[in-house]
C-alpha atoms as a PDB file:
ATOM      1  CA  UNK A   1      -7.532 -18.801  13.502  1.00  0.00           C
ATOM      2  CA  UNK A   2      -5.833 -15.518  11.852  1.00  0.00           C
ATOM      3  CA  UNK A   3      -7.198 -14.458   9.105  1.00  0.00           C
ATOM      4  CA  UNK A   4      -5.185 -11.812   6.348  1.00  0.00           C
ATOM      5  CA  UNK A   5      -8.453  -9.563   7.556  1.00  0.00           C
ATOM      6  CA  UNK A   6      -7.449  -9.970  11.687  1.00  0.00           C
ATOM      7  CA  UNK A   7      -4.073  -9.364  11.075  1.00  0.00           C
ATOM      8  CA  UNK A   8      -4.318  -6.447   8.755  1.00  0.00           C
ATOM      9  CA  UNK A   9      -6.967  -5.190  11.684  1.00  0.00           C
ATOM     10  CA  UNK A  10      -4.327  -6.163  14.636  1.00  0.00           C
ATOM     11  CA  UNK A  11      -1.874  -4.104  12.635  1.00  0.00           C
ATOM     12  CA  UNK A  12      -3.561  -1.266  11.939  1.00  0.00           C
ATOM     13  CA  UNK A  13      -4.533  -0.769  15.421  1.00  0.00           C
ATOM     14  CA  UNK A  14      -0.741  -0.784  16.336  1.00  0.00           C
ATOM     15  CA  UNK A  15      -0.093   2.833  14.460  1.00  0.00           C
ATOM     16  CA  UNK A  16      -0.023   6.263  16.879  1.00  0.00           C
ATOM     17  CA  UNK A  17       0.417   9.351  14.191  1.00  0.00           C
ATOM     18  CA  UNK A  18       0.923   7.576  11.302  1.00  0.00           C
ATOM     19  CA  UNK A  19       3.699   5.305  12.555  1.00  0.00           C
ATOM     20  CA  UNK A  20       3.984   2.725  14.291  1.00  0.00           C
ATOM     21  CA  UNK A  21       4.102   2.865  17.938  1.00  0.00           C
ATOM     22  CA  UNK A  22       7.094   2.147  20.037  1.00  0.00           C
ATOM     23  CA  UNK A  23       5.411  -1.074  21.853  1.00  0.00           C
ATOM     24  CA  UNK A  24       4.227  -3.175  18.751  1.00  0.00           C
ATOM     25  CA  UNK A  25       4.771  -6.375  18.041  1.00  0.00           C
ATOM     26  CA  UNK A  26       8.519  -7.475  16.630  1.00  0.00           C
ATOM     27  CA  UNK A  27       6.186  -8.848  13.718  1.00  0.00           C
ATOM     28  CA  UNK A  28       4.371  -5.548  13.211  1.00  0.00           C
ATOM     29  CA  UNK A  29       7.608  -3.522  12.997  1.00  0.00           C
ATOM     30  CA  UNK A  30       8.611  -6.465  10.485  1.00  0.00           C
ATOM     31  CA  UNK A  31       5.598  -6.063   8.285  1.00  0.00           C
ATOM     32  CA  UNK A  32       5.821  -2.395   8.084  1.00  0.00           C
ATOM     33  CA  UNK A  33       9.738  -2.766   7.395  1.00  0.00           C
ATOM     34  CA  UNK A  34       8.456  -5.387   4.383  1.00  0.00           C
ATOM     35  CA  UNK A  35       5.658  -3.151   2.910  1.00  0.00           C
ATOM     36  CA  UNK A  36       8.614  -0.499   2.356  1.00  0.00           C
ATOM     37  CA  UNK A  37      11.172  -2.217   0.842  1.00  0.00           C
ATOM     38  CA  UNK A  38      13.890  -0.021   0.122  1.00  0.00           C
ATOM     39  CA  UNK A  39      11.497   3.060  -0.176  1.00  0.00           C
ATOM     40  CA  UNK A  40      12.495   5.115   3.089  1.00  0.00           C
ATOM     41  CA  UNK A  41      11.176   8.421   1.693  1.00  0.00           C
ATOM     42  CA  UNK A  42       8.466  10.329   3.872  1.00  0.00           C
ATOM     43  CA  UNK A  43       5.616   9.207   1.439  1.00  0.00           C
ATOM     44  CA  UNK A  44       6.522   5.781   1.996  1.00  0.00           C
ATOM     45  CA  UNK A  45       6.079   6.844   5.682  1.00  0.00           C
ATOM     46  CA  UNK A  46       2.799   7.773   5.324  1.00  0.00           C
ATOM     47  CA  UNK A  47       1.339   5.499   2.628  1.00  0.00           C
ATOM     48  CA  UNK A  48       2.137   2.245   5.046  1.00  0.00           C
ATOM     49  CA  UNK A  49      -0.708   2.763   7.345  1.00  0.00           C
ATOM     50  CA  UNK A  50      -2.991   4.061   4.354  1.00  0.00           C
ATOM     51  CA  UNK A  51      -2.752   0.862   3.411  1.00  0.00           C
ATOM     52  CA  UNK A  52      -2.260  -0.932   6.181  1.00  0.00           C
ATOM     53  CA  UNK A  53      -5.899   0.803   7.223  1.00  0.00           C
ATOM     54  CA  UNK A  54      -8.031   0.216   3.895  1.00  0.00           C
ATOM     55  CA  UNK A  55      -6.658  -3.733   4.201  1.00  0.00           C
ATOM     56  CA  UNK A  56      -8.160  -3.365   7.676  1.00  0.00           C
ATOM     57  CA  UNK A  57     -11.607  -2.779   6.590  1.00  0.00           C
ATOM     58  CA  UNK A  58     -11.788  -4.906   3.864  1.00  0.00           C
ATOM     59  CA  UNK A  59     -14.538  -7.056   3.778  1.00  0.00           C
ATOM     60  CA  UNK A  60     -13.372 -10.658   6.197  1.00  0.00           C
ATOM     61  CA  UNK A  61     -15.034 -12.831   3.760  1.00  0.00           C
ATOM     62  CA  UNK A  62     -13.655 -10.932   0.501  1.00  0.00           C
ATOM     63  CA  UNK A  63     -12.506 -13.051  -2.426  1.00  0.00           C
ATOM     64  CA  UNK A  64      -9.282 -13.957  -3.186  1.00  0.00           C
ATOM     65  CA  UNK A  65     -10.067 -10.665  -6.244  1.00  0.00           C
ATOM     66  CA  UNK A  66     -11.113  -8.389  -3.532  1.00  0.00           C
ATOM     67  CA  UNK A  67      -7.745  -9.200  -1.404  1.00  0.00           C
ATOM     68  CA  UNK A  68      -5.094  -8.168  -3.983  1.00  0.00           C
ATOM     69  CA  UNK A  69      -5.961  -4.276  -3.194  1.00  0.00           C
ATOM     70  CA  UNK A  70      -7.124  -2.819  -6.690  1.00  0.00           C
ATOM     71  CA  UNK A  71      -9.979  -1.249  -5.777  1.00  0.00           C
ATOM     72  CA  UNK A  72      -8.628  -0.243  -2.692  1.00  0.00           C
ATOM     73  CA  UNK A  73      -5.470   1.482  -3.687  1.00  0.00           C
ATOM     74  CA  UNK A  74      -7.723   3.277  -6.418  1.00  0.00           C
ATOM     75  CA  UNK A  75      -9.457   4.765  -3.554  1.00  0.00           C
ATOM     76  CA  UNK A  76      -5.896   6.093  -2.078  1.00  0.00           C
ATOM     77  CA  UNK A  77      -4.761   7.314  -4.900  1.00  0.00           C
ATOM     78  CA  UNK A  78      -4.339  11.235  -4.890  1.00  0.00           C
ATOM     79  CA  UNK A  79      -6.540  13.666  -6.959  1.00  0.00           C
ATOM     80  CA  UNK A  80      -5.526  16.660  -6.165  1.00  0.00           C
ATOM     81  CA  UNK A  81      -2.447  18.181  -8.978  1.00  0.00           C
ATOM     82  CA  UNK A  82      -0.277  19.299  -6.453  1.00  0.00           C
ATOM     83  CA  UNK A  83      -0.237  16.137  -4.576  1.00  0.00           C
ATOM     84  CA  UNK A  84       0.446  13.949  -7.094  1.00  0.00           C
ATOM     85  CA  UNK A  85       3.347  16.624  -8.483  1.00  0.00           C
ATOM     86  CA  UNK A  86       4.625  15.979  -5.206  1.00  0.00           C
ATOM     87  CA  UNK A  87       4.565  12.760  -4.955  1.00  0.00           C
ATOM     88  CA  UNK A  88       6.303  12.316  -8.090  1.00  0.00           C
ATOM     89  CA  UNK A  89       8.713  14.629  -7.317  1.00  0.00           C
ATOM     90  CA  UNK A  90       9.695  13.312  -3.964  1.00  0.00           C
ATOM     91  CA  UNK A  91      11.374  10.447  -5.233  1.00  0.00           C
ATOM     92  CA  UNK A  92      14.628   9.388  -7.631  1.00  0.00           C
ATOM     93  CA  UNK A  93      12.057   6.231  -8.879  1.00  0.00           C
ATOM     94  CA  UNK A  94       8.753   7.212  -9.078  1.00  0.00           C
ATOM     95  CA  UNK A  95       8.701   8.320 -12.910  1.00  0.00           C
ATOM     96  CA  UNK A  96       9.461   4.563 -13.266  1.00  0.00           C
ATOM     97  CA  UNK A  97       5.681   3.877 -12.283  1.00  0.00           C
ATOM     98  CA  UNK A  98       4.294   6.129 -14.452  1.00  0.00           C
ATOM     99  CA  UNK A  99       6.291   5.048 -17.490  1.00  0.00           C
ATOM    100  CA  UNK A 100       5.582   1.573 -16.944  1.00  0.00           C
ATOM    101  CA  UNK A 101       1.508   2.203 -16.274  1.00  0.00           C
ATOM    102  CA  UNK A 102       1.541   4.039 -19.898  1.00  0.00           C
ATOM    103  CA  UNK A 103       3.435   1.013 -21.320  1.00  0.00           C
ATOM    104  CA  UNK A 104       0.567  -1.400 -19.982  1.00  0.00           C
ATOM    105  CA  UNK A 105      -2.150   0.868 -20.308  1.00  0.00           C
ATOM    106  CA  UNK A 106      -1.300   3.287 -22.917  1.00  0.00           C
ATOM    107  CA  UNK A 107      -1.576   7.261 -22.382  1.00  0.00           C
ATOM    108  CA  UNK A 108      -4.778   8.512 -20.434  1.00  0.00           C
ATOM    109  CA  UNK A 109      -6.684  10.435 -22.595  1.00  0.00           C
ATOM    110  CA  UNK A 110      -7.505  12.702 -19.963  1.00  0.00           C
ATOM    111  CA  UNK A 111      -3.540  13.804 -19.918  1.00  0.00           C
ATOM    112  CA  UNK A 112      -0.262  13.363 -17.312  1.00  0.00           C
ATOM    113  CA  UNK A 113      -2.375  13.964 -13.825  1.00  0.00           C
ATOM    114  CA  UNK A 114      -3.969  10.731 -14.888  1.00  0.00           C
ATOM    115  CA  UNK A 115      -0.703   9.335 -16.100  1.00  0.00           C
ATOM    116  CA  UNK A 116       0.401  10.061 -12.517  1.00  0.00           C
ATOM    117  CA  UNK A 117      -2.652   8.868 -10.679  1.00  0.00           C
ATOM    118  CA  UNK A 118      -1.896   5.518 -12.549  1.00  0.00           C
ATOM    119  CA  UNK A 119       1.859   5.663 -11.686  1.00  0.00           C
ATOM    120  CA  UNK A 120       0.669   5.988  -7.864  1.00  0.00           C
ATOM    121  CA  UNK A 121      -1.975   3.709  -7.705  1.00  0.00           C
ATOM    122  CA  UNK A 122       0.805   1.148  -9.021  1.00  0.00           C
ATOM    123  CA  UNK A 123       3.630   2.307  -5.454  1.00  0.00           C
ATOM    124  CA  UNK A 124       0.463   1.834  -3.331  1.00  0.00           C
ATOM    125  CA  UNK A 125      -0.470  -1.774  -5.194  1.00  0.00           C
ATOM    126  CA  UNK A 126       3.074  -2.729  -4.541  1.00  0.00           C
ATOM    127  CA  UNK A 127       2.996  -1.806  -0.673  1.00  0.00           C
ATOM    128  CA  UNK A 128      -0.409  -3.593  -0.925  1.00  0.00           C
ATOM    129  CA  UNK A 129       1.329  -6.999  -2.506  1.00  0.00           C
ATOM    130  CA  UNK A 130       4.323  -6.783   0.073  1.00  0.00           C
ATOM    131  CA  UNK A 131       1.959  -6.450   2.646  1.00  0.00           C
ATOM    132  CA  UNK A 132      -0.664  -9.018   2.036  1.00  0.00           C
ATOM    133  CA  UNK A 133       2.531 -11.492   1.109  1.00  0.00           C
ATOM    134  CA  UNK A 134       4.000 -10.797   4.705  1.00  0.00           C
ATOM    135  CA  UNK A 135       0.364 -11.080   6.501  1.00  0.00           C
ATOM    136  CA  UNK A 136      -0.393 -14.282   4.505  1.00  0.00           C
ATOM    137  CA  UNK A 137       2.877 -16.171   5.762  1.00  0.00           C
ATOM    138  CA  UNK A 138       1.937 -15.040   9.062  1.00  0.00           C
ATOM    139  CA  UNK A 139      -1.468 -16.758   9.188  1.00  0.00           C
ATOM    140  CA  UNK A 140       0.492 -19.631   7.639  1.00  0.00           C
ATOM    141  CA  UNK A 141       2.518 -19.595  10.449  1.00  0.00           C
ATOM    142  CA  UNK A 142       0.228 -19.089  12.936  1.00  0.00           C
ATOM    143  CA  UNK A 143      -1.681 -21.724  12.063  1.00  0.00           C
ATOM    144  CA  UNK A 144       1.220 -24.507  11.338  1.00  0.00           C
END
């Protein structure tokens, strides 16, 4: 029976460089085109399989908490200045995270990098959510 786990494994295991290679799966091109949404910038391109890989080695028997990518997507989250500058920059809609991480949280006391970080760890949570929604109706239907 697939599991969210097996699936996010299977998947992983379909990328070559970063992308996904030419002789996946129709439902692993599918997932990948879900995860980015209407985000087809080159960070998008790249944060996919980051995430695709840190679902693939999350724990099998992780909680329902573990599964929705938190700590996870803290771990991807960039630390370096430049990155994040980058990041931010690269897109029309990426200020839009930070703002609305300052309205939840407030403003970092330890200044805008953190402000960022928080804005980035929110894109990769929302890759996260589209792809754990996508492998989750795949068990579903795997299993039905």
């Amino acid at each position: 029976m697939p599991t969210l786990f097996s699936l996010a494994a299977e998947l992983a295991a379909a990328f070559d460089d970063r992308t996904v290679y030419l002789g996946a799966r129709r439902w692993m091109i599918d997932a990948v085109t879900a995860a980015r949404g209407e985000r087809m910038d080159e960070w998008t391109f790249r944060a996919v399989p980051r995430v695709v890989e840190a679902m693939a080695v999350t724990n099998p028997t992780a909680t329902d908490m573990d599964w929705e990518g938190n700590d996870a997507c803290d771990r991807l989250v960039d630390h370096d200045t430049t990155a994040l500058c980058h990041w931010l920059a690269s897109a029309p809609h990426r200020p839009r995270y930070c703002d609305d991480a300052v309205t939840a949280y407030g403003k970092h006391p330890l200044g805008i990098a953190r402000q960022i970080q928080m804005g980035q760890h929110a894109e990769y949570l929302e890759i996260w959510t589209a792809l754990a929604a996508f492998l989750a109706e795949r068990a579903k239907a795997l299993t039905t």
